[in-house]
C-alpha atoms as a PDB file:
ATOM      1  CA  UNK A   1      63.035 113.289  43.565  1.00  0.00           C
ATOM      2  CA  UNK A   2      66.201 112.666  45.495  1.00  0.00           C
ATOM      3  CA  UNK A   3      65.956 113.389  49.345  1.00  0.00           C
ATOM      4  CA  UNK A   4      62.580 115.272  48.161  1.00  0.00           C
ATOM      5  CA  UNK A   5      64.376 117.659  46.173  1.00  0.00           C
ATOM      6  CA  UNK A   6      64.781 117.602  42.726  1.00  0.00           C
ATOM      7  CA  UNK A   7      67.685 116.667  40.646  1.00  0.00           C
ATOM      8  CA  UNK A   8      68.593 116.861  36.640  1.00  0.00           C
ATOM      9  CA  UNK A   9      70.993 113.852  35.689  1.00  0.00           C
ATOM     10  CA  UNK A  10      73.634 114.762  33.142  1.00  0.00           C
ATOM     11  CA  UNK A  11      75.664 112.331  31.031  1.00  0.00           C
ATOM     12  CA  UNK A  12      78.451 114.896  32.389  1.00  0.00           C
ATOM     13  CA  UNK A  13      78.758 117.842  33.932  1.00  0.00           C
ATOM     14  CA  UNK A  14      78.138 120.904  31.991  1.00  0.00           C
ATOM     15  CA  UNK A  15      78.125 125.069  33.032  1.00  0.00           C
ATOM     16  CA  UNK A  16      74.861 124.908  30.151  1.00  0.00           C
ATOM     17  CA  UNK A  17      73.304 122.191  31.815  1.00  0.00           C
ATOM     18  CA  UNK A  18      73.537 123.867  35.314  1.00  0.00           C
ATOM     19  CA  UNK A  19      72.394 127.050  34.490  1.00  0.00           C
ATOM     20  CA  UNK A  20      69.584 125.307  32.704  1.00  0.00           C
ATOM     21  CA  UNK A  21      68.267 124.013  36.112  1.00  0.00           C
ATOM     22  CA  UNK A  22      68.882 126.841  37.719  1.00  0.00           C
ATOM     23  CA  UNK A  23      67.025 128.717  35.007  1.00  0.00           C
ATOM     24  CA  UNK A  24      64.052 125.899  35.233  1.00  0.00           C
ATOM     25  CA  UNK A  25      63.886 124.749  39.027  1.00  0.00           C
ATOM     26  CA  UNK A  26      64.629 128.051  40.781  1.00  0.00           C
ATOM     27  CA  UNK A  27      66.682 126.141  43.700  1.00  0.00           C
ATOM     28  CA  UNK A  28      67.787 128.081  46.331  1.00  0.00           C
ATOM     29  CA  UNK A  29      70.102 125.777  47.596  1.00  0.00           C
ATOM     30  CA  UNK A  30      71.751 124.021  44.936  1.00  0.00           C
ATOM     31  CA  UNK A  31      75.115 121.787  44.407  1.00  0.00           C
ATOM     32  CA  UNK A  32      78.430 122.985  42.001  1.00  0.00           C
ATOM     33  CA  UNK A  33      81.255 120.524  41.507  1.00  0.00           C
ATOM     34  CA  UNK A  34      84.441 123.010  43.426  1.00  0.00           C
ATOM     35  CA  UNK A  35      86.057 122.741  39.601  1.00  0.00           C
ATOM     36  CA  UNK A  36      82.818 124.274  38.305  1.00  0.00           C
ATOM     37  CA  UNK A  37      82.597 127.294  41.083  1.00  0.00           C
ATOM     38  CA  UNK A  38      85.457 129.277  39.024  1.00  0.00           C
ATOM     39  CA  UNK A  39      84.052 128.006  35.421  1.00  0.00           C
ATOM     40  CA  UNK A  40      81.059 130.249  37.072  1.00  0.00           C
ATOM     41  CA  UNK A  41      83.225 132.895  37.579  1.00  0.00           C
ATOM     42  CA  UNK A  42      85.256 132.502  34.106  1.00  0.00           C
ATOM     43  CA  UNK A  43      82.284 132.592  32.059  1.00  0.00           C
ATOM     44  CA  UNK A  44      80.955 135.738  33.831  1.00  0.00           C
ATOM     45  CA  UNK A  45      77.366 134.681  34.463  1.00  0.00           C
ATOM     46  CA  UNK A  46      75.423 137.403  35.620  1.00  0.00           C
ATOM     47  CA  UNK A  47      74.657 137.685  39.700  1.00  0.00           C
ATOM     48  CA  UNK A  48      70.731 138.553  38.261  1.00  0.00           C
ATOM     49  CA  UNK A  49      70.770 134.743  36.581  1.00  0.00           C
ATOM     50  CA  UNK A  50      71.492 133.116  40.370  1.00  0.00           C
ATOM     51  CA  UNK A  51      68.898 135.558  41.850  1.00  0.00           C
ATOM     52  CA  UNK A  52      67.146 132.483  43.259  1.00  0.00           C
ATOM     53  CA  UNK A  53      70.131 131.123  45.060  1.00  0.00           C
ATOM     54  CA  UNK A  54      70.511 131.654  48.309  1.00  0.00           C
ATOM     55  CA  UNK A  55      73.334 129.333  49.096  1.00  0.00           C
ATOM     56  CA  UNK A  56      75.740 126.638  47.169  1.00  0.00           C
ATOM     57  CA  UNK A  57      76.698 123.173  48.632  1.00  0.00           C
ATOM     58  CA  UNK A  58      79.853 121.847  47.203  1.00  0.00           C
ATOM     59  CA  UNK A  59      82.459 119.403  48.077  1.00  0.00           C
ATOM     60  CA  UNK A  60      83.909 115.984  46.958  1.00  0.00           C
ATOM     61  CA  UNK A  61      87.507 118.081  46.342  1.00  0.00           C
ATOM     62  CA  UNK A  62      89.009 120.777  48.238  1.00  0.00           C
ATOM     63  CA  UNK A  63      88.042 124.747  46.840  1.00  0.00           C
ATOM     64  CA  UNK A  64      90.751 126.977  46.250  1.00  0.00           C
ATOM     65  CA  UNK A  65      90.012 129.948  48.961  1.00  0.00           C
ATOM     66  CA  UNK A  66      90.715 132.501  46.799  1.00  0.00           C
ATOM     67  CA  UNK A  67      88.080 131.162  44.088  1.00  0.00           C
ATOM     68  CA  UNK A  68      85.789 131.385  46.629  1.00  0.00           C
ATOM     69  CA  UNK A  69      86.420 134.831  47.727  1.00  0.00           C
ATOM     70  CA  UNK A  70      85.938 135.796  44.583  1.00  0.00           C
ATOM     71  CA  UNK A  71      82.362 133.951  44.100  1.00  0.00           C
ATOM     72  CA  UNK A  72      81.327 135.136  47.409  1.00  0.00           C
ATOM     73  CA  UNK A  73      82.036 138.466  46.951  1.00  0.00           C
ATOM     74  CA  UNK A  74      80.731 138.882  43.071  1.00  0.00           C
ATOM     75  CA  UNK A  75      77.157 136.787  44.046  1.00  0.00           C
ATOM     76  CA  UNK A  76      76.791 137.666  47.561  1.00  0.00           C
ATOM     77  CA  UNK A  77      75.956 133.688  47.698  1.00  0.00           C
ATOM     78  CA  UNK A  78      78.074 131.743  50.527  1.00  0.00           C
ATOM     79  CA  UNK A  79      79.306 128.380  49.544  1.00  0.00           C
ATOM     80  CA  UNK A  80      78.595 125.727  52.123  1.00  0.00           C
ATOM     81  CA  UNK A  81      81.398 122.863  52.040  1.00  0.00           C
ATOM     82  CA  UNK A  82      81.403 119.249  53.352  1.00  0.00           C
ATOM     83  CA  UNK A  83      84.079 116.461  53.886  1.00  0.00           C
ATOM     84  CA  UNK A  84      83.533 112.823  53.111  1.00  0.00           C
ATOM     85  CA  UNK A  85      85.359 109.993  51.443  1.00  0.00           C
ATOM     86  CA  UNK A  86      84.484 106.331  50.294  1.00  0.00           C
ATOM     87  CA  UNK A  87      86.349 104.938  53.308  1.00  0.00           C
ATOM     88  CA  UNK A  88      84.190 106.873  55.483  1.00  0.00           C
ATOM     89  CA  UNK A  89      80.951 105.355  53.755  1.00  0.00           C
ATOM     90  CA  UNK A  90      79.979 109.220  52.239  1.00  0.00           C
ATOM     91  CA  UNK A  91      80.066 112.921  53.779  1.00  0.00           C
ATOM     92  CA  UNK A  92      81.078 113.220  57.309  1.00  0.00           C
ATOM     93  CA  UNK A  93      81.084 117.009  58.400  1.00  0.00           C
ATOM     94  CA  UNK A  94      79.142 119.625  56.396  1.00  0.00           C
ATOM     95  CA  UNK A  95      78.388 123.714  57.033  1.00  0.00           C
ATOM     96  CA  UNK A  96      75.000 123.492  57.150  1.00  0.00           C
ATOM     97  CA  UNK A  97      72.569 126.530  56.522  1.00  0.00           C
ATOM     98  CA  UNK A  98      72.204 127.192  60.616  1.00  0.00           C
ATOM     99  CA  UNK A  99      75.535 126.997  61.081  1.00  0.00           C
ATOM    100  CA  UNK A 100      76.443 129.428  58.491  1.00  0.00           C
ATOM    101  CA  UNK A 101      73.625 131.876  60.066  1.00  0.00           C
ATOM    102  CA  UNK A 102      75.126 131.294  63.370  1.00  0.00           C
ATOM    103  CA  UNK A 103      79.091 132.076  62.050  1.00  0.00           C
ATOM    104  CA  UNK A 104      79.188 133.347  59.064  1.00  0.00           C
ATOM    105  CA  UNK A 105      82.190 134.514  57.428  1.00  0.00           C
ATOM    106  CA  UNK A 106      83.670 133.923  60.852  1.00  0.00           C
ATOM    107  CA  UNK A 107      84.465 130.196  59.652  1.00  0.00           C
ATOM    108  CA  UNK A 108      85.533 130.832  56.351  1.00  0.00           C
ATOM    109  CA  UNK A 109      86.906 127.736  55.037  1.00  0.00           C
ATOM    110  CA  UNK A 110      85.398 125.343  56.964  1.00  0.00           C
ATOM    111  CA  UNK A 111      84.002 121.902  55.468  1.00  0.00           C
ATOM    112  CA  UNK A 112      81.777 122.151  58.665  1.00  0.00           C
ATOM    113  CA  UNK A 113      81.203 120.145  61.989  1.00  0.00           C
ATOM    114  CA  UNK A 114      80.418 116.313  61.915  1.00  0.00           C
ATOM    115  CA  UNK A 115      77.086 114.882  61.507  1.00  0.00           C
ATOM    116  CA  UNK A 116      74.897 111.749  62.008  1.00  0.00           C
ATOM    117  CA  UNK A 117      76.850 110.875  64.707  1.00  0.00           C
ATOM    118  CA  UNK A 118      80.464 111.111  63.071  1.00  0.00           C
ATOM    119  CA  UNK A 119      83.393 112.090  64.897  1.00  0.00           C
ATOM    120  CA  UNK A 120      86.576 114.114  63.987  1.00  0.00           C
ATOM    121  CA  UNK A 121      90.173 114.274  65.638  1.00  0.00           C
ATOM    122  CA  UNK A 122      93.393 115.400  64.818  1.00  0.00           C
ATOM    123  CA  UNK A 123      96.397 113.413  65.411  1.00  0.00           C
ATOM    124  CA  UNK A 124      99.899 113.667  65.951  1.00  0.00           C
ATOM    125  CA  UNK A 125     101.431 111.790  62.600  1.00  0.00           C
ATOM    126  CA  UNK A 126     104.432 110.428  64.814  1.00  0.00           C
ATOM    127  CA  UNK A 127     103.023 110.018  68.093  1.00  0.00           C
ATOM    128  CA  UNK A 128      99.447 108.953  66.943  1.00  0.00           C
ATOM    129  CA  UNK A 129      98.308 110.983  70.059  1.00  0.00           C
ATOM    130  CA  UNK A 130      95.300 112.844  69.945  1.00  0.00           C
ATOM    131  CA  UNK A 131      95.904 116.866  69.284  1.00  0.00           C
ATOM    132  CA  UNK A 132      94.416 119.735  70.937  1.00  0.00           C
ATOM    133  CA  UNK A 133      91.669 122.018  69.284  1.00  0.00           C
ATOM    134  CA  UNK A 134      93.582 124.362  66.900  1.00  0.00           C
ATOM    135  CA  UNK A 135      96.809 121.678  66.539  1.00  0.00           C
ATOM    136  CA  UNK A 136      97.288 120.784  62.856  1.00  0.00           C
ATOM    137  CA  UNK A 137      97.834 116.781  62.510  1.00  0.00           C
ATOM    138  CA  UNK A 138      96.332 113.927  60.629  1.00  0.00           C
ATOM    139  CA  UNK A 139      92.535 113.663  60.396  1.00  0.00           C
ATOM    140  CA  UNK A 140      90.649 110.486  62.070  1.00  0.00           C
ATOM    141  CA  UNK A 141      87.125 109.752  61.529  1.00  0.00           C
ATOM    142  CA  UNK A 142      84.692 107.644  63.293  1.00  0.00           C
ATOM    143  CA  UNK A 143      81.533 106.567  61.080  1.00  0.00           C
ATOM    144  CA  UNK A 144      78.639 105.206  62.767  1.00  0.00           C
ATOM    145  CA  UNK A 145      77.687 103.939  59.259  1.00  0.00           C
ATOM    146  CA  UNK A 146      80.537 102.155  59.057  1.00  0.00           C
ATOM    147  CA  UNK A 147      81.517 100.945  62.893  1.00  0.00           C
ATOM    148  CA  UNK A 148      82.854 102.624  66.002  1.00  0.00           C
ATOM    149  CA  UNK A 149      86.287 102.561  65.291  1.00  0.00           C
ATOM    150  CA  UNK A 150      88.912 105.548  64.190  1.00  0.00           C
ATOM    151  CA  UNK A 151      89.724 105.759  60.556  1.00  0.00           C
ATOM    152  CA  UNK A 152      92.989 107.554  60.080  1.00  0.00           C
ATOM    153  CA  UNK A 153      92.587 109.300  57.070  1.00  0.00           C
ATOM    154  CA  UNK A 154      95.162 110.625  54.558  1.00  0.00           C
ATOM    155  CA  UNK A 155      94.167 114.128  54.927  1.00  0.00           C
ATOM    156  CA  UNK A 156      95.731 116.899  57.359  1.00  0.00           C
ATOM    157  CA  UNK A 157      93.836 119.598  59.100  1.00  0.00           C
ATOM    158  CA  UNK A 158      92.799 121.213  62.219  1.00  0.00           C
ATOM    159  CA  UNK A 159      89.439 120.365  64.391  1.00  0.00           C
ATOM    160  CA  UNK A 160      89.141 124.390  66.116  1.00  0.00           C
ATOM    161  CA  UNK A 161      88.001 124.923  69.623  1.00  0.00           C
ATOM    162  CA  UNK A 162      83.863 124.991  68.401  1.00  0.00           C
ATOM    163  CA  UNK A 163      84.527 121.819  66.252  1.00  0.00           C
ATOM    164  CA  UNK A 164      84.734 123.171  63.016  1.00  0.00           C
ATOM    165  CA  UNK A 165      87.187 121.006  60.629  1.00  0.00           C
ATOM    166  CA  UNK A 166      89.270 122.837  58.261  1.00  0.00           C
ATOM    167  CA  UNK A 167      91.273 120.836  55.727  1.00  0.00           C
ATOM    168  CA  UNK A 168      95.098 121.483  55.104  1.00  0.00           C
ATOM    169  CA  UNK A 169      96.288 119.375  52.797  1.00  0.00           C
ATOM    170  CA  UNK A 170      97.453 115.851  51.714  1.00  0.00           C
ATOM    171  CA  UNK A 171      99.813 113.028  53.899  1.00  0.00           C
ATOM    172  CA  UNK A 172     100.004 110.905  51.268  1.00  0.00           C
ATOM    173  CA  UNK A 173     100.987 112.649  48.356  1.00  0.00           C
ATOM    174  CA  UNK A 174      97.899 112.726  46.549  1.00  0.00           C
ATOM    175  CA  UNK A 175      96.963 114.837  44.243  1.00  0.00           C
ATOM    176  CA  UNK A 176      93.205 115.929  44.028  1.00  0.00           C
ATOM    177  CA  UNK A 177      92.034 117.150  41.137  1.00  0.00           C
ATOM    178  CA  UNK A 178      88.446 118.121  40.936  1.00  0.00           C
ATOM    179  CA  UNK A 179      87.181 115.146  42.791  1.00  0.00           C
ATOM    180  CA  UNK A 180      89.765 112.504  41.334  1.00  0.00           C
ATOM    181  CA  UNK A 181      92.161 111.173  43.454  1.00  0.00           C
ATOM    182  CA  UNK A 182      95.493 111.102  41.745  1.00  0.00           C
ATOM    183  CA  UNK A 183      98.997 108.540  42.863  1.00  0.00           C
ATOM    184  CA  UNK A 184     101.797 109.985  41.680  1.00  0.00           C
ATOM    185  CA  UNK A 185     103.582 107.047  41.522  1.00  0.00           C
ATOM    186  CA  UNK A 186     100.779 105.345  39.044  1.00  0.00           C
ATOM    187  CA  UNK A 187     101.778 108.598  36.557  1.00  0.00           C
ATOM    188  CA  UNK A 188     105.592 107.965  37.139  1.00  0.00           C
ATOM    189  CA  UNK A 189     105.450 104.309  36.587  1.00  0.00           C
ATOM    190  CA  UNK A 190     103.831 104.792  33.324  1.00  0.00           C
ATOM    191  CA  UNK A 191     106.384 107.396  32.704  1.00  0.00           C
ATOM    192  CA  UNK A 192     109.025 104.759  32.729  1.00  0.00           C
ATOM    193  CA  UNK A 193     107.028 102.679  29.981  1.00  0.00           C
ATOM    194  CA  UNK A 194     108.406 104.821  27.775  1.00  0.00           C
ATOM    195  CA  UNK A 195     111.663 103.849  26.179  1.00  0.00           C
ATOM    196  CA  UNK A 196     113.221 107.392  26.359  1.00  0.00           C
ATOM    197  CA  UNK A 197     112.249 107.900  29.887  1.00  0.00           C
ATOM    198  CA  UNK A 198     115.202 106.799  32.965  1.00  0.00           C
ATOM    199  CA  UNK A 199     113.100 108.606  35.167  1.00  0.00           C
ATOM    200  CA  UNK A 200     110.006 110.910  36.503  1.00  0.00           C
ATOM    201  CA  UNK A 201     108.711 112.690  38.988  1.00  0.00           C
ATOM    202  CA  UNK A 202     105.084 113.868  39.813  1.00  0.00           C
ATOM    203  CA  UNK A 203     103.826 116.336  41.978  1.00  0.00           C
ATOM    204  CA  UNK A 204     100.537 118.326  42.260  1.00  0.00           C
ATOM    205  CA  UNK A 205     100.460 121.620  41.570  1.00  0.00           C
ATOM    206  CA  UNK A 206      97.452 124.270  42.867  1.00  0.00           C
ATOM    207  CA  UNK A 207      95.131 125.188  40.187  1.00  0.00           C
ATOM    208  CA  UNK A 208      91.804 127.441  40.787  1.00  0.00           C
ATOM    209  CA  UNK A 209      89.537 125.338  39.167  1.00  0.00           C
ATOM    210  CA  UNK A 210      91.006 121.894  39.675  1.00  0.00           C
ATOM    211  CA  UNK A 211      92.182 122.410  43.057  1.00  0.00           C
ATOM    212  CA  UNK A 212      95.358 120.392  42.262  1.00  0.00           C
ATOM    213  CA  UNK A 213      96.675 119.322  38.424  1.00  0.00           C
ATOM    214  CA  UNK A 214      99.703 116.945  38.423  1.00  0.00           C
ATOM    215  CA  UNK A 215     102.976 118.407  37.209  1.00  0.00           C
ATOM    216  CA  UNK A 216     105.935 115.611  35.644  1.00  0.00           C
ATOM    217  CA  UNK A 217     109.492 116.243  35.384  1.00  0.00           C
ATOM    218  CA  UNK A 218     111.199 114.094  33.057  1.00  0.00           C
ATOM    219  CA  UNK A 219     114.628 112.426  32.737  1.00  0.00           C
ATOM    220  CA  UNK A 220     115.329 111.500  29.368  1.00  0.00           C
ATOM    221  CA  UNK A 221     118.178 108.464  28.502  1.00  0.00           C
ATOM    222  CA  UNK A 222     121.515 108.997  27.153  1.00  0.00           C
ATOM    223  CA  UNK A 223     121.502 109.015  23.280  1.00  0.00           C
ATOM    224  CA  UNK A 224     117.966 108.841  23.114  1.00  0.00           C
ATOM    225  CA  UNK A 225     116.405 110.883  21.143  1.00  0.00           C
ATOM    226  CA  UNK A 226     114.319 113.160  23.090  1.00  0.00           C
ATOM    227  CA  UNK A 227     110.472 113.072  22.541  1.00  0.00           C
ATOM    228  CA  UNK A 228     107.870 115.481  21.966  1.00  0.00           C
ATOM    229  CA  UNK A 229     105.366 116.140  24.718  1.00  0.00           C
ATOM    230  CA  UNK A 230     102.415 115.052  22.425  1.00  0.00           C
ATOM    231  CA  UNK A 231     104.300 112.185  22.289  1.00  0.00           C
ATOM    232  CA  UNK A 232     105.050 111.453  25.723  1.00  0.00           C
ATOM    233  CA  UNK A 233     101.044 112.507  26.350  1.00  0.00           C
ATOM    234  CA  UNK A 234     100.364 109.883  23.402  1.00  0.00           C
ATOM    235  CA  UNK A 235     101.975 107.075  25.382  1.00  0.00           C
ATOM    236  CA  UNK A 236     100.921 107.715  28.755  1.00  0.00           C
ATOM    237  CA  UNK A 237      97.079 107.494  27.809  1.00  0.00           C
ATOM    238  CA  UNK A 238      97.521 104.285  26.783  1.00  0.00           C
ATOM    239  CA  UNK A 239      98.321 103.277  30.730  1.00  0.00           C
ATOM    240  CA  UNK A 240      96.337 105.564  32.551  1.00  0.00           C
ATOM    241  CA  UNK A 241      92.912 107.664  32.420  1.00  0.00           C
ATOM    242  CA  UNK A 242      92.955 111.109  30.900  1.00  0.00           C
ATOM    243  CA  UNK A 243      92.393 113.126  34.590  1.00  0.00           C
ATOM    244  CA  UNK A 244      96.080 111.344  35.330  1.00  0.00           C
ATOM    245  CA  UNK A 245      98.079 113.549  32.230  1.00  0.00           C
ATOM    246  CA  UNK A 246     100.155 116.194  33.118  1.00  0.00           C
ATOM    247  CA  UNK A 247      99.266 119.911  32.706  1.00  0.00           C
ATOM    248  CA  UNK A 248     102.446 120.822  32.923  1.00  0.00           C
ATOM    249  CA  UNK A 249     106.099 119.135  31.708  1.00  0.00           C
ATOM    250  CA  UNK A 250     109.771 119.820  32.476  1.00  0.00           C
ATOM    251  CA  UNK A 251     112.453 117.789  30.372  1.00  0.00           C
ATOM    252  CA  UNK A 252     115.570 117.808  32.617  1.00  0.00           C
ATOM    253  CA  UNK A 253     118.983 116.611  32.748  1.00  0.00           C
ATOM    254  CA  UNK A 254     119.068 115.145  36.047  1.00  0.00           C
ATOM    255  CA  UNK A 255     116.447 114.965  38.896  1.00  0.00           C
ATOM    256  CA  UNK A 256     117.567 115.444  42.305  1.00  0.00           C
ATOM    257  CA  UNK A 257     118.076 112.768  45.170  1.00  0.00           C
ATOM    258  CA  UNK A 258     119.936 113.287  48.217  1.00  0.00           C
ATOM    259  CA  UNK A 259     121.430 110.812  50.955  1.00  0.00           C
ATOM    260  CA  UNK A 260     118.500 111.770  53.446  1.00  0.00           C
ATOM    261  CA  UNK A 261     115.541 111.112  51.973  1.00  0.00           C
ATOM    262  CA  UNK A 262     117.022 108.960  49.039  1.00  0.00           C
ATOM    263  CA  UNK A 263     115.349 109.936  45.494  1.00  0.00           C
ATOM    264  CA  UNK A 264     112.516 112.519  45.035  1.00  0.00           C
ATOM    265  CA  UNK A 265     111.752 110.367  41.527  1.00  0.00           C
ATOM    266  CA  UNK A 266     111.038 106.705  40.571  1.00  0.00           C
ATOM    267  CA  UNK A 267     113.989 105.540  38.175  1.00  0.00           C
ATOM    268  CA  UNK A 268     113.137 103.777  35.272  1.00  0.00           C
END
């Protein structure tokens, strides 16, 4: 029993192995990973198999809004979402069950209010000055669990006028996908170990179960021989862990750089 409700533990996350507790436990509340919310979809469970739920908490890693559209509206089951991150010693706003009966669809989107005595601002990224409700700017926290003083986090987004947080993107560059926080510049680095590379660029690009997938662009040397993805893929594992490959690759003859913001690559 985990906070008196409970929980199946899983070498891994599987679709079989949640439907199997939903199948066994009848929970009406239960938790999906955001990645798994469109496997759901994908593998076109039946809305009579989730009969029992009522509602689904989720969070960890941004959900694509249109992949929850498209639960809400084949299941009839809302998805509650929550914010939260290591620095922040665990979840720090959450749309709770009363809240949702109290807005509903009205605050689509939201990852909630803060709780257990958290607070929420938005800032002004140059300034550092406090924003008004409804002003977009970078997210501080204050966590009682951790002390009484403002954590700016990497995250932008909006606190509204009733104190519901709504998360628009990364500051830092960051690439989320499906819970794991990505650098770019750990993927491009790597890049460059490879003896054909002169230099990469990595970006995150949206992707409905993931949330975000990193992307690479690739400059190859003169006169080398250009390599094959697999191998490029082959290499790169061997410096960093398997979320950090690339979905997608671009060989290219030149990556771009300008005088004003210098280059949009690391060169090898």
């Amino acid at each position: 029993m985990l906070q008196r409700r409970r929980a199946v533990l899983l070498d891994r996350f599987t679709l079989d192995g949640w439907r199997d507790f939903v199948r066994r436990f009848q929970p009406a509340m239960p938790g999906l990973p955001p990645g798994a919310v469109g496997m759901v979809l994908d593998a076109g469970i039946s809305p009579e198999e989730l009969a029992c739920v009522k509602m689904i908490m989720t969070g960890a890693t941004p959900l694509d809004p249109s992949v929850q559209q498209a639960f809400e509206a084949r299941y009839g089951i809302p998805i509650l979402l929550s914010y939260g991150a290591t620095e922040f010693g665990g979840p720090v706003t959450a749309m709770t069950p009363d809240l949702y009966a109290q807005y509903g669809p009205a605050k689509f989107g939201t990852v909630g209010r803060p709780f257990a005595g958290a607070k929420l601002r938005a800032i002004d990224p140059e300034s550092f000055a406090e924003l008004s409700p409804g002003q977009e700017g970078l997210l501080e926290v204050s966590a009682p669990r951790i002390g009484e003083h403002w954590i700016r986090a990497a995250d932008i987004g909006v606190v509204d006028e009733d104190g519901f947080v709504f998360l628009r993107g990364r500051a830092d560059g960051a690439i989320m996908r499906g819970g794991f926080k990505l650098l770019p510049e750990a993927i491009e680095g790597a890049l460059c170990l490879h003896p054909a590379v002169a230099a990469a660029a990595v970006v995150g690009i949206a992707d409905k179960r993931l949330g975000q997938v990193p992307a690479a662009a690739v400059q190859l040397r003169t006169g080398m021989e250009p390599p094959s993805i697999a191998d490029v893929e082959h290499h790169l594992r061997q410096h960093v862990y398997a979320t950090h490959i690339p979905t997608l690759w671009r060989f290219v003859d030149a990556l771009p750089r300008n005088n004003t913001f210098g280059s949009y690559s690391v060169s090898c």
